[in-house]
PDB file of N, CA and C in Angstrom:
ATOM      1  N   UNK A   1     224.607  60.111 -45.369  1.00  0.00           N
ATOM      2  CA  UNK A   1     223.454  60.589 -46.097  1.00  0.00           C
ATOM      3  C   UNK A   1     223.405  62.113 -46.170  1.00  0.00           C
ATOM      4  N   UNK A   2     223.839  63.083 -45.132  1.00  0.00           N
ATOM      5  CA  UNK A   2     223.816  64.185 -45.052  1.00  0.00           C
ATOM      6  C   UNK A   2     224.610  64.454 -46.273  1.00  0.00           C
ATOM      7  N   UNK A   3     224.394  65.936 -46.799  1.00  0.00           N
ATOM      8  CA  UNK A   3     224.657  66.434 -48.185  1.00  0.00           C
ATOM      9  C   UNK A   3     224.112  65.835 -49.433  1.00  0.00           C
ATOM     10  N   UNK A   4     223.280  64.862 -49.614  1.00  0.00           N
ATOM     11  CA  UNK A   4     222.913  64.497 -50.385  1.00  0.00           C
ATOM     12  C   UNK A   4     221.696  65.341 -51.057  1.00  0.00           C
ATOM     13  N   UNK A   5     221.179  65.279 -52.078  1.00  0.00           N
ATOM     14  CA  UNK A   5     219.919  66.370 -52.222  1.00  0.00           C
ATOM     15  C   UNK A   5     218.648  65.145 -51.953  1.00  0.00           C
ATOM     16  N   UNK A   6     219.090  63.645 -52.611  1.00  0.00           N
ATOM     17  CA  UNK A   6     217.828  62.961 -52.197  1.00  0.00           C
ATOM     18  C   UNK A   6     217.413  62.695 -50.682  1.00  0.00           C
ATOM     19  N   UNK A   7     218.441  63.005 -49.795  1.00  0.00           N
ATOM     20  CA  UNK A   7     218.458  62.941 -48.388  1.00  0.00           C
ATOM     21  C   UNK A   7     217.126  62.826 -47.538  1.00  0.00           C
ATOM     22  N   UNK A   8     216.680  64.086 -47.517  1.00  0.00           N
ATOM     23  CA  UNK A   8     214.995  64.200 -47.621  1.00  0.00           C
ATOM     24  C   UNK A   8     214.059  63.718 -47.779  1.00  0.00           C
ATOM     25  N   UNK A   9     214.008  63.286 -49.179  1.00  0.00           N
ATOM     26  CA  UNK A   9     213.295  62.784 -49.676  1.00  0.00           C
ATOM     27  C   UNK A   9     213.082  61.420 -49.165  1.00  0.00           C
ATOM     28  N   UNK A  10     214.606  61.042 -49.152  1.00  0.00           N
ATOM     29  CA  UNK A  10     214.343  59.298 -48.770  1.00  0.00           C
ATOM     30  C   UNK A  10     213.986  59.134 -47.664  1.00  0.00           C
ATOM     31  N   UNK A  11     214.327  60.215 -46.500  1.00  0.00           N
ATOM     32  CA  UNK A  11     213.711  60.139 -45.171  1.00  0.00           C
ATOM     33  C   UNK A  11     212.433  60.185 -44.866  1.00  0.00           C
ATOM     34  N   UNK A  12     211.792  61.326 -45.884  1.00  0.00           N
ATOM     35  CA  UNK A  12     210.371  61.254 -45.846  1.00  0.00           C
ATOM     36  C   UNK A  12     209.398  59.738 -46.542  1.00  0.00           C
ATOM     37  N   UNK A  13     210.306  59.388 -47.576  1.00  0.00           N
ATOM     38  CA  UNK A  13     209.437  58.237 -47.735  1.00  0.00           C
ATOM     39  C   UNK A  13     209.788  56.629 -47.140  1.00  0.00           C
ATOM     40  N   UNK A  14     210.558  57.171 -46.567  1.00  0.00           N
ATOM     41  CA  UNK A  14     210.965  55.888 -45.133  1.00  0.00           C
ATOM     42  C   UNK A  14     209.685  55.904 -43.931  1.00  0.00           C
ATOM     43  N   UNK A  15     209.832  57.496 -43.655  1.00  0.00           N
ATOM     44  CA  UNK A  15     208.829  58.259 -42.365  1.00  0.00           C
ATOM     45  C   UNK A  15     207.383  57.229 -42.835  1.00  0.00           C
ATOM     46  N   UNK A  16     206.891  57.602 -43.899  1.00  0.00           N
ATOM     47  CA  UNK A  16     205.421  57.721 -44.278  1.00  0.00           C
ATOM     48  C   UNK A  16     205.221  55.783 -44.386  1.00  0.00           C
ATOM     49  N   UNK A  17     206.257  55.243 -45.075  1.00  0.00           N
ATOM     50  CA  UNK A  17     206.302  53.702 -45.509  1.00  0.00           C
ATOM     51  C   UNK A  17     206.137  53.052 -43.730  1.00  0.00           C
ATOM     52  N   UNK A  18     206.822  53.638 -42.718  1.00  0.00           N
ATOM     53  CA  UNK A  18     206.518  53.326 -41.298  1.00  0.00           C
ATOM     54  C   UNK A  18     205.304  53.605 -40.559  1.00  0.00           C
ATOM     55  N   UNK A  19     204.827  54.359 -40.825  1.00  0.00           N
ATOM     56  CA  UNK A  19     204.181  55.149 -40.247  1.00  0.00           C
ATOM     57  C   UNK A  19     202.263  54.177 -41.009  1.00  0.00           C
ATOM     58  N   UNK A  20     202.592  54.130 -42.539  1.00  0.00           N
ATOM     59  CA  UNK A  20     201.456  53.471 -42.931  1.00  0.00           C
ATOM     60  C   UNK A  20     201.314  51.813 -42.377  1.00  0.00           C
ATOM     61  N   UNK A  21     202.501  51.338 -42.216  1.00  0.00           N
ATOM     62  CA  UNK A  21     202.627  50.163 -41.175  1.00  0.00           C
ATOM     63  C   UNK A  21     201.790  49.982 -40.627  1.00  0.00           C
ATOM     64  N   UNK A  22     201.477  50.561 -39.326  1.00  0.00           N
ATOM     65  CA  UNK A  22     201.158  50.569 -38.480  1.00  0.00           C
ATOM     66  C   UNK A  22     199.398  51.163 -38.434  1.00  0.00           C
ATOM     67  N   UNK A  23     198.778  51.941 -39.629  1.00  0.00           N
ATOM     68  CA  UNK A  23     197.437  51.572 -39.927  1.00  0.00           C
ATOM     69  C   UNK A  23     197.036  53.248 -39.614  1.00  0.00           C
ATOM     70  N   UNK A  24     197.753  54.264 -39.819  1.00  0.00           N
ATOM     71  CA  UNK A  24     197.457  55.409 -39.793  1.00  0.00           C
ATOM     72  C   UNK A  24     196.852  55.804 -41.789  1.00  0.00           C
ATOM     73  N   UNK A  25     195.739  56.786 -41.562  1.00  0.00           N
ATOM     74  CA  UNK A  25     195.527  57.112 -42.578  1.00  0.00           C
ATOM     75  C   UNK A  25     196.488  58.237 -43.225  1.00  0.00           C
ATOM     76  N   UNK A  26     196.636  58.519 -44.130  1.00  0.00           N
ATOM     77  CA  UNK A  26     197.328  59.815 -44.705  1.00  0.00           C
ATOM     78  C   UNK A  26     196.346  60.757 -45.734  1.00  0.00           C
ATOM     79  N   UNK A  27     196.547  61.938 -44.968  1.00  0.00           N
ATOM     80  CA  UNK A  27     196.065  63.116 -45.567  1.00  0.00           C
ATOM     81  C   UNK A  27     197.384  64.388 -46.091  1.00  0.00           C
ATOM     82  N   UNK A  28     197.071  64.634 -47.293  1.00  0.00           N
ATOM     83  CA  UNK A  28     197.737  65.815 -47.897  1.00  0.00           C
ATOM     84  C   UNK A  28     197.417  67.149 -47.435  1.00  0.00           C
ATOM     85  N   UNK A  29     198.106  68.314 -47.133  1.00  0.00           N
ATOM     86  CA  UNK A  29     197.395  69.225 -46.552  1.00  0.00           C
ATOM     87  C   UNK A  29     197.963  70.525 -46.776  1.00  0.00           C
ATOM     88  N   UNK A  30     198.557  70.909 -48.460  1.00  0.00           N
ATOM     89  CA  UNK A  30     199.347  72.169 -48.631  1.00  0.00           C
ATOM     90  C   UNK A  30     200.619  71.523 -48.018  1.00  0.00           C
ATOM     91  N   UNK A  31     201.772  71.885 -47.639  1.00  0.00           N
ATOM     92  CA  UNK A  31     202.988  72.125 -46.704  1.00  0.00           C
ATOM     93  C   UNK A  31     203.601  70.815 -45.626  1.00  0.00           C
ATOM     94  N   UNK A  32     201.904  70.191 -45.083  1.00  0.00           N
ATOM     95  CA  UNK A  32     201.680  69.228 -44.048  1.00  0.00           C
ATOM     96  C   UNK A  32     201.295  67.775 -44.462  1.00  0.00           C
ATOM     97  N   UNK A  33     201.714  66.946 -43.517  1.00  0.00           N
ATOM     98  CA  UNK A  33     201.357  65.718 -44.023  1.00  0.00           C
ATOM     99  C   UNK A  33     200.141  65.067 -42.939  1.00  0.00           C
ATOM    100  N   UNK A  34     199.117  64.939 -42.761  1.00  0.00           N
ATOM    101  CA  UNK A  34     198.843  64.691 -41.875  1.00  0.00           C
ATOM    102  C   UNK A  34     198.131  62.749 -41.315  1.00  0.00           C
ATOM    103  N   UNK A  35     198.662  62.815 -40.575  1.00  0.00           N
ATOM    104  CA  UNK A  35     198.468  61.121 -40.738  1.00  0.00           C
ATOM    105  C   UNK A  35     197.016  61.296 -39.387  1.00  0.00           C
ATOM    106  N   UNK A  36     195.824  60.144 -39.286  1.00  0.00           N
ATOM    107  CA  UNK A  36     195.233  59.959 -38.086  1.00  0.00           C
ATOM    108  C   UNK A  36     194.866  58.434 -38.282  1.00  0.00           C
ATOM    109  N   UNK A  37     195.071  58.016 -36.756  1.00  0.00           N
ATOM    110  CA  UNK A  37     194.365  56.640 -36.589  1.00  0.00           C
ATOM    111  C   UNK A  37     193.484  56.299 -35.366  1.00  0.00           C
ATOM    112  N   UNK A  38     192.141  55.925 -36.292  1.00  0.00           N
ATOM    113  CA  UNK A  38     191.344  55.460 -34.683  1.00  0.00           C
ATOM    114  C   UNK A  38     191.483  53.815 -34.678  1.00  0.00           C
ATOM    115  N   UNK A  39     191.296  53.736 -33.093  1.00  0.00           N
ATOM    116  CA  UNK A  39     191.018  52.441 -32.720  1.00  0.00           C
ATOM    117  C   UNK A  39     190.130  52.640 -31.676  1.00  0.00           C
ATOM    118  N   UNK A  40     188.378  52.263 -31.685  1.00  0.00           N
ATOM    119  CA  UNK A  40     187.444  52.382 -30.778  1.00  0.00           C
ATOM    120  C   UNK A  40     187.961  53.736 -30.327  1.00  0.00           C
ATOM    121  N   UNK A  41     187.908  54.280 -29.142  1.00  0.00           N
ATOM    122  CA  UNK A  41     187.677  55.485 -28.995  1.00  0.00           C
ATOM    123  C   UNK A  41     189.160  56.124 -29.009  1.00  0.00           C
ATOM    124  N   UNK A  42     190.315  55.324 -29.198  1.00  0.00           N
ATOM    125  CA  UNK A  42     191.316  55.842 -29.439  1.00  0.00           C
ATOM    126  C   UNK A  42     191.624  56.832 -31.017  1.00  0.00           C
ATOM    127  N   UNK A  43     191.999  58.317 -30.549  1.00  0.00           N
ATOM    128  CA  UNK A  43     192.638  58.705 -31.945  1.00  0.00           C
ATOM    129  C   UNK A  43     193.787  59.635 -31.536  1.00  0.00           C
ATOM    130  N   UNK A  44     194.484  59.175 -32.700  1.00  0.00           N
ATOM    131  CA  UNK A  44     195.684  59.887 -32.522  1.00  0.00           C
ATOM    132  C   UNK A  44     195.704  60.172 -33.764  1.00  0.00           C
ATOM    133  N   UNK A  45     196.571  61.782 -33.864  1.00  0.00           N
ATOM    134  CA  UNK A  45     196.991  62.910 -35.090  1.00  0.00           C
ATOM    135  C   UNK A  45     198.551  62.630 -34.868  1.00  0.00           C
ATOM    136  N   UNK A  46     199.332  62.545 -36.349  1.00  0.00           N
ATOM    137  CA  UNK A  46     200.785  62.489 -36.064  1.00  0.00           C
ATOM    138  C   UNK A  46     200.899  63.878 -37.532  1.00  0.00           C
ATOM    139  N   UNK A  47     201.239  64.508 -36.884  1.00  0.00           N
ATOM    140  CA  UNK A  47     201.636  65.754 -38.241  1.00  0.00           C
ATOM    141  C   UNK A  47     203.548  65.755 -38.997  1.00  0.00           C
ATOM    142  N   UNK A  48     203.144  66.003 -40.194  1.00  0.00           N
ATOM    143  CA  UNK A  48     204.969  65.949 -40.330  1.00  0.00           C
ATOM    144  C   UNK A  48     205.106  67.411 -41.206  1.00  0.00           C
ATOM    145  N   UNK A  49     205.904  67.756 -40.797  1.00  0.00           N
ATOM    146  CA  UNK A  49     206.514  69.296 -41.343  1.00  0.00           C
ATOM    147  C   UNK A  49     207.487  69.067 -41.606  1.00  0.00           C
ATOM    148  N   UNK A  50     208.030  69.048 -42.577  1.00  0.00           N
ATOM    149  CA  UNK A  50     209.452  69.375 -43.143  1.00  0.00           C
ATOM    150  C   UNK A  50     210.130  67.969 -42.249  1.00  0.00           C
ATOM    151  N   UNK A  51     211.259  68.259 -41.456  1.00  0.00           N
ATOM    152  CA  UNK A  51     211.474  66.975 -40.411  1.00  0.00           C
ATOM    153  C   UNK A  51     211.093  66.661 -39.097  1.00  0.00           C
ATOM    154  N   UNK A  52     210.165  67.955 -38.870  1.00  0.00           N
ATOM    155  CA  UNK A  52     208.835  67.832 -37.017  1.00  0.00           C
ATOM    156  C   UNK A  52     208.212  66.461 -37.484  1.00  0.00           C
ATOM    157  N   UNK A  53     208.218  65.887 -36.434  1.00  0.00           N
ATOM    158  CA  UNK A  53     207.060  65.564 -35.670  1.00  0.00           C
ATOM    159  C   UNK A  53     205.724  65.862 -34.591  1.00  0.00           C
ATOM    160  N   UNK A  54     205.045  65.979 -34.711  1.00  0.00           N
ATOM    161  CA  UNK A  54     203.652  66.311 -33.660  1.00  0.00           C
ATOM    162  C   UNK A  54     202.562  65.424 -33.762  1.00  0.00           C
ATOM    163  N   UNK A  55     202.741  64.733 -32.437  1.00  0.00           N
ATOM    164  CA  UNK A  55     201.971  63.393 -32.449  1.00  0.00           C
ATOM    165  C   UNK A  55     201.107  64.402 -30.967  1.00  0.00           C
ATOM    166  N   UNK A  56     199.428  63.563 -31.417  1.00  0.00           N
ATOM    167  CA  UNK A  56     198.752  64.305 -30.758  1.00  0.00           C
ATOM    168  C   UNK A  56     197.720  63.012 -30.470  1.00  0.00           C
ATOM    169  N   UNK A  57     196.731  63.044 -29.177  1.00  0.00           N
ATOM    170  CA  UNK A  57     196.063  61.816 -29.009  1.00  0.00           C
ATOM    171  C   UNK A  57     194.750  62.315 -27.775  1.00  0.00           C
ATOM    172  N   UNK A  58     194.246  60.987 -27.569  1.00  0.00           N
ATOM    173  CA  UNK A  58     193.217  61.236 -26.603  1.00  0.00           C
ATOM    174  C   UNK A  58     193.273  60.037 -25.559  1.00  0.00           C
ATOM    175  N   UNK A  59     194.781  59.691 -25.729  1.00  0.00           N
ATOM    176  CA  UNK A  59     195.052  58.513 -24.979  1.00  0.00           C
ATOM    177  C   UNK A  59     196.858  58.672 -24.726  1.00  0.00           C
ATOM    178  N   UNK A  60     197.005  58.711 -23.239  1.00  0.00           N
ATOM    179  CA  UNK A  60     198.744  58.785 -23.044  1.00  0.00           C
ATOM    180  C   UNK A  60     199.560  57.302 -23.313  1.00  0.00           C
ATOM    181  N   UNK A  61     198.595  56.326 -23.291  1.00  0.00           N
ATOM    182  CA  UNK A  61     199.965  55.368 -23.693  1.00  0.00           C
ATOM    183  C   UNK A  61     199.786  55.262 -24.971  1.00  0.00           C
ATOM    184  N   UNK A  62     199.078  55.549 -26.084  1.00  0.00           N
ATOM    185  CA  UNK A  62     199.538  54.943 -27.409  1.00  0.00           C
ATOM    186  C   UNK A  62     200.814  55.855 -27.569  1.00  0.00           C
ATOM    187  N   UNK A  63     200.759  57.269 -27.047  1.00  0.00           N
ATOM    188  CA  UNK A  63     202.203  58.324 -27.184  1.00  0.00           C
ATOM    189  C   UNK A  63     203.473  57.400 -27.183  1.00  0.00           C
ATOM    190  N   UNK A  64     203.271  56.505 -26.202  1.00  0.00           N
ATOM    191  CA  UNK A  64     204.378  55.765 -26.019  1.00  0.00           C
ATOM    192  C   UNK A  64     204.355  55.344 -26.512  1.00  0.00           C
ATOM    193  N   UNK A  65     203.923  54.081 -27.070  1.00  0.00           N
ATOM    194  CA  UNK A  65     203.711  53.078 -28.041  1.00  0.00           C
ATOM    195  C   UNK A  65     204.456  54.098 -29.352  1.00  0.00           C
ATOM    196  N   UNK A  66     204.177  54.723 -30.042  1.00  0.00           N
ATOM    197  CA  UNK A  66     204.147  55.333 -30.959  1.00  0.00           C
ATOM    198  C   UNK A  66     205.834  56.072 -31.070  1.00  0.00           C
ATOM    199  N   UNK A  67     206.390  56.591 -29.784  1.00  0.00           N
ATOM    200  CA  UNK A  67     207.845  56.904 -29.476  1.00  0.00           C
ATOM    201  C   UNK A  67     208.274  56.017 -29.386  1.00  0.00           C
ATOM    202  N   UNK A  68     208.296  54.955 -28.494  1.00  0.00           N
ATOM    203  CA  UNK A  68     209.288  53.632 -28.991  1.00  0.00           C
ATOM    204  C   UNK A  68     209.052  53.385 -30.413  1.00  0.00           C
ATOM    205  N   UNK A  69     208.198  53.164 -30.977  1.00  0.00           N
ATOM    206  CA  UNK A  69     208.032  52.463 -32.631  1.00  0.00           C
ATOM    207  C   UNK A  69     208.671  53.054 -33.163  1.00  0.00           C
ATOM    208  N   UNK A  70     208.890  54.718 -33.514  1.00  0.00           N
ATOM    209  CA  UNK A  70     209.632  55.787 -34.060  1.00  0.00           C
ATOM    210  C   UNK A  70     211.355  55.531 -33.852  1.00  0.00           C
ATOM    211  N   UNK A  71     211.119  54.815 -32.396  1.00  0.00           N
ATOM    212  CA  UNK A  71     212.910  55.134 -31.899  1.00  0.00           C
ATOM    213  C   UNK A  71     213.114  53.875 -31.878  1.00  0.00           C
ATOM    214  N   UNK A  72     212.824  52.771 -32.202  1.00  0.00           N
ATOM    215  CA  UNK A  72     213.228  51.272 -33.766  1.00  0.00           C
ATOM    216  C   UNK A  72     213.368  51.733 -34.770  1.00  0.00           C
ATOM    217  N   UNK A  73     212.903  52.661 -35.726  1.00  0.00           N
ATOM    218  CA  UNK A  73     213.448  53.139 -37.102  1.00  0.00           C
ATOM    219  C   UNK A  73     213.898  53.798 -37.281  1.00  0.00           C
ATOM    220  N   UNK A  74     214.276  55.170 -36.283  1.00  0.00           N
ATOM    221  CA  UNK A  74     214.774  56.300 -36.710  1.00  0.00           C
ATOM    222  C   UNK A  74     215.161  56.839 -35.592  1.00  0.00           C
ATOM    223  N   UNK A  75     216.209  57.950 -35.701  1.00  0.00           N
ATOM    224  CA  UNK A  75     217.217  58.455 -34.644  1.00  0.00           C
ATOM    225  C   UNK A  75     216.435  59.519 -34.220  1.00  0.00           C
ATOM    226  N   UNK A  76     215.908  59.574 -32.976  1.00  0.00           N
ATOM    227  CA  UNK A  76     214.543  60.716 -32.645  1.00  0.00           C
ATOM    228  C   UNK A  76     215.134  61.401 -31.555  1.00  0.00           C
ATOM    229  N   UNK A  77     214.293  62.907 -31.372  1.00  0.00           N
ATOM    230  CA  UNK A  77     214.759  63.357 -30.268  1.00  0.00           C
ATOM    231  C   UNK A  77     213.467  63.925 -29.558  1.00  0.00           C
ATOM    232  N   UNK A  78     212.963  64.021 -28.731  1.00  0.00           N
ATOM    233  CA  UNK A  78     211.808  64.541 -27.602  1.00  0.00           C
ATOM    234  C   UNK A  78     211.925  65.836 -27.360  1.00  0.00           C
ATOM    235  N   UNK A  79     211.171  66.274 -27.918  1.00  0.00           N
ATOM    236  CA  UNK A  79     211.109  67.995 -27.741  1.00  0.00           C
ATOM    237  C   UNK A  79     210.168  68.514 -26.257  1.00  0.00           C
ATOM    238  N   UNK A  80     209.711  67.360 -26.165  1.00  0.00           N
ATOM    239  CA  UNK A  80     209.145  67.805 -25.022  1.00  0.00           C
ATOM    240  C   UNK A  80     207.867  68.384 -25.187  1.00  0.00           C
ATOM    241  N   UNK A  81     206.609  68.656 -24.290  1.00  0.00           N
ATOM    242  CA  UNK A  81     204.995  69.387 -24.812  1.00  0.00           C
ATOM    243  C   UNK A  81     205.142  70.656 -25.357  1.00  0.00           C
ATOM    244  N   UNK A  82     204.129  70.963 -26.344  1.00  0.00           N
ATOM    245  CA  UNK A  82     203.599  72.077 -26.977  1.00  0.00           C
ATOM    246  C   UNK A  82     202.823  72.900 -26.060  1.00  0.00           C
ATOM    247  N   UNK A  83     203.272  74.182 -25.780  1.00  0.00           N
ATOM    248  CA  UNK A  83     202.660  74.768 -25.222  1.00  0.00           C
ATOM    249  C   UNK A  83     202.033  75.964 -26.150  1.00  0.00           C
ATOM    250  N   UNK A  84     200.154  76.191 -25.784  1.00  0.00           N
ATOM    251  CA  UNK A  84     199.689  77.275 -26.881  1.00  0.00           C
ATOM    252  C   UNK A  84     199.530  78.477 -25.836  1.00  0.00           C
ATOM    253  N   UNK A  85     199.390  79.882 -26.452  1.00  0.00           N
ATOM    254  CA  UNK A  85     198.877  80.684 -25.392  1.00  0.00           C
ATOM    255  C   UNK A  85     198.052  81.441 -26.239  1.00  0.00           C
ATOM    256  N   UNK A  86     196.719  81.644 -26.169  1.00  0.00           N
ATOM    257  CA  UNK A  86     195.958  82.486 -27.079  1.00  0.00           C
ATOM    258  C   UNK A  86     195.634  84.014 -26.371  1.00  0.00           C
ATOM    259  N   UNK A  87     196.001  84.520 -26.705  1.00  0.00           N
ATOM    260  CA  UNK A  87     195.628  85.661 -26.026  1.00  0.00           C
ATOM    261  C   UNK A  87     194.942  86.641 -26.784  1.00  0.00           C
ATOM    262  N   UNK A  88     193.396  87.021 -25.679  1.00  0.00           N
ATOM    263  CA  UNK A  88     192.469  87.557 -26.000  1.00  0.00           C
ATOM    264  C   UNK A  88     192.366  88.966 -26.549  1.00  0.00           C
ATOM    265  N   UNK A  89     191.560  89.944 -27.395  1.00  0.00           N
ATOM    266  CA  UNK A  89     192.076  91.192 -27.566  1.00  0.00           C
ATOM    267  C   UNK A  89     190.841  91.331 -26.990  1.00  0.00           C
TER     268      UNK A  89
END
């Protein structure tokens, strides 16, 4: 698939066709794609950039749930936590 120009494309609409599976909403957002799903007090944010992932939640096992499901369809890799640092002026 690499070198192809539809390459991309088809990945992204593989990503989104999986991803709606599973009962996430989709939002357009300029640049970003942004998907969220609640269940009772569960919510989780999954963002897509270009080929990132950033899955974000208020619950540690759907994370999992959500990385295995990803790593059944697609060849993934774990970047490991986001760290922010805001620093004050």
């Amino acid at each position: 698939m690499y070198g192809l120009k539809q390459t991309p494309h088809t990945w992204y609409e593989k990503l989104i066709e999986h991803i709606l599976k599973i009962n996430f909403e989709n939002f357009n957002i300029d640049d970003v794609t942004l998907f969220i799903r609640k269940v009772g007090k569960i919510v989780v944010y999954l963002v897509v950039y270009i080929d990132d992932l950033l899955i974000t939640r208020n619950n540690e096992s759907y994370i999992a749930y959500m990385k295995q499901y990803l790593k059944r369809c697609f060849e993934i890799k774990n970047m490991g936590h986001i760290i922010i640092i805001w620093k004050l002026k």
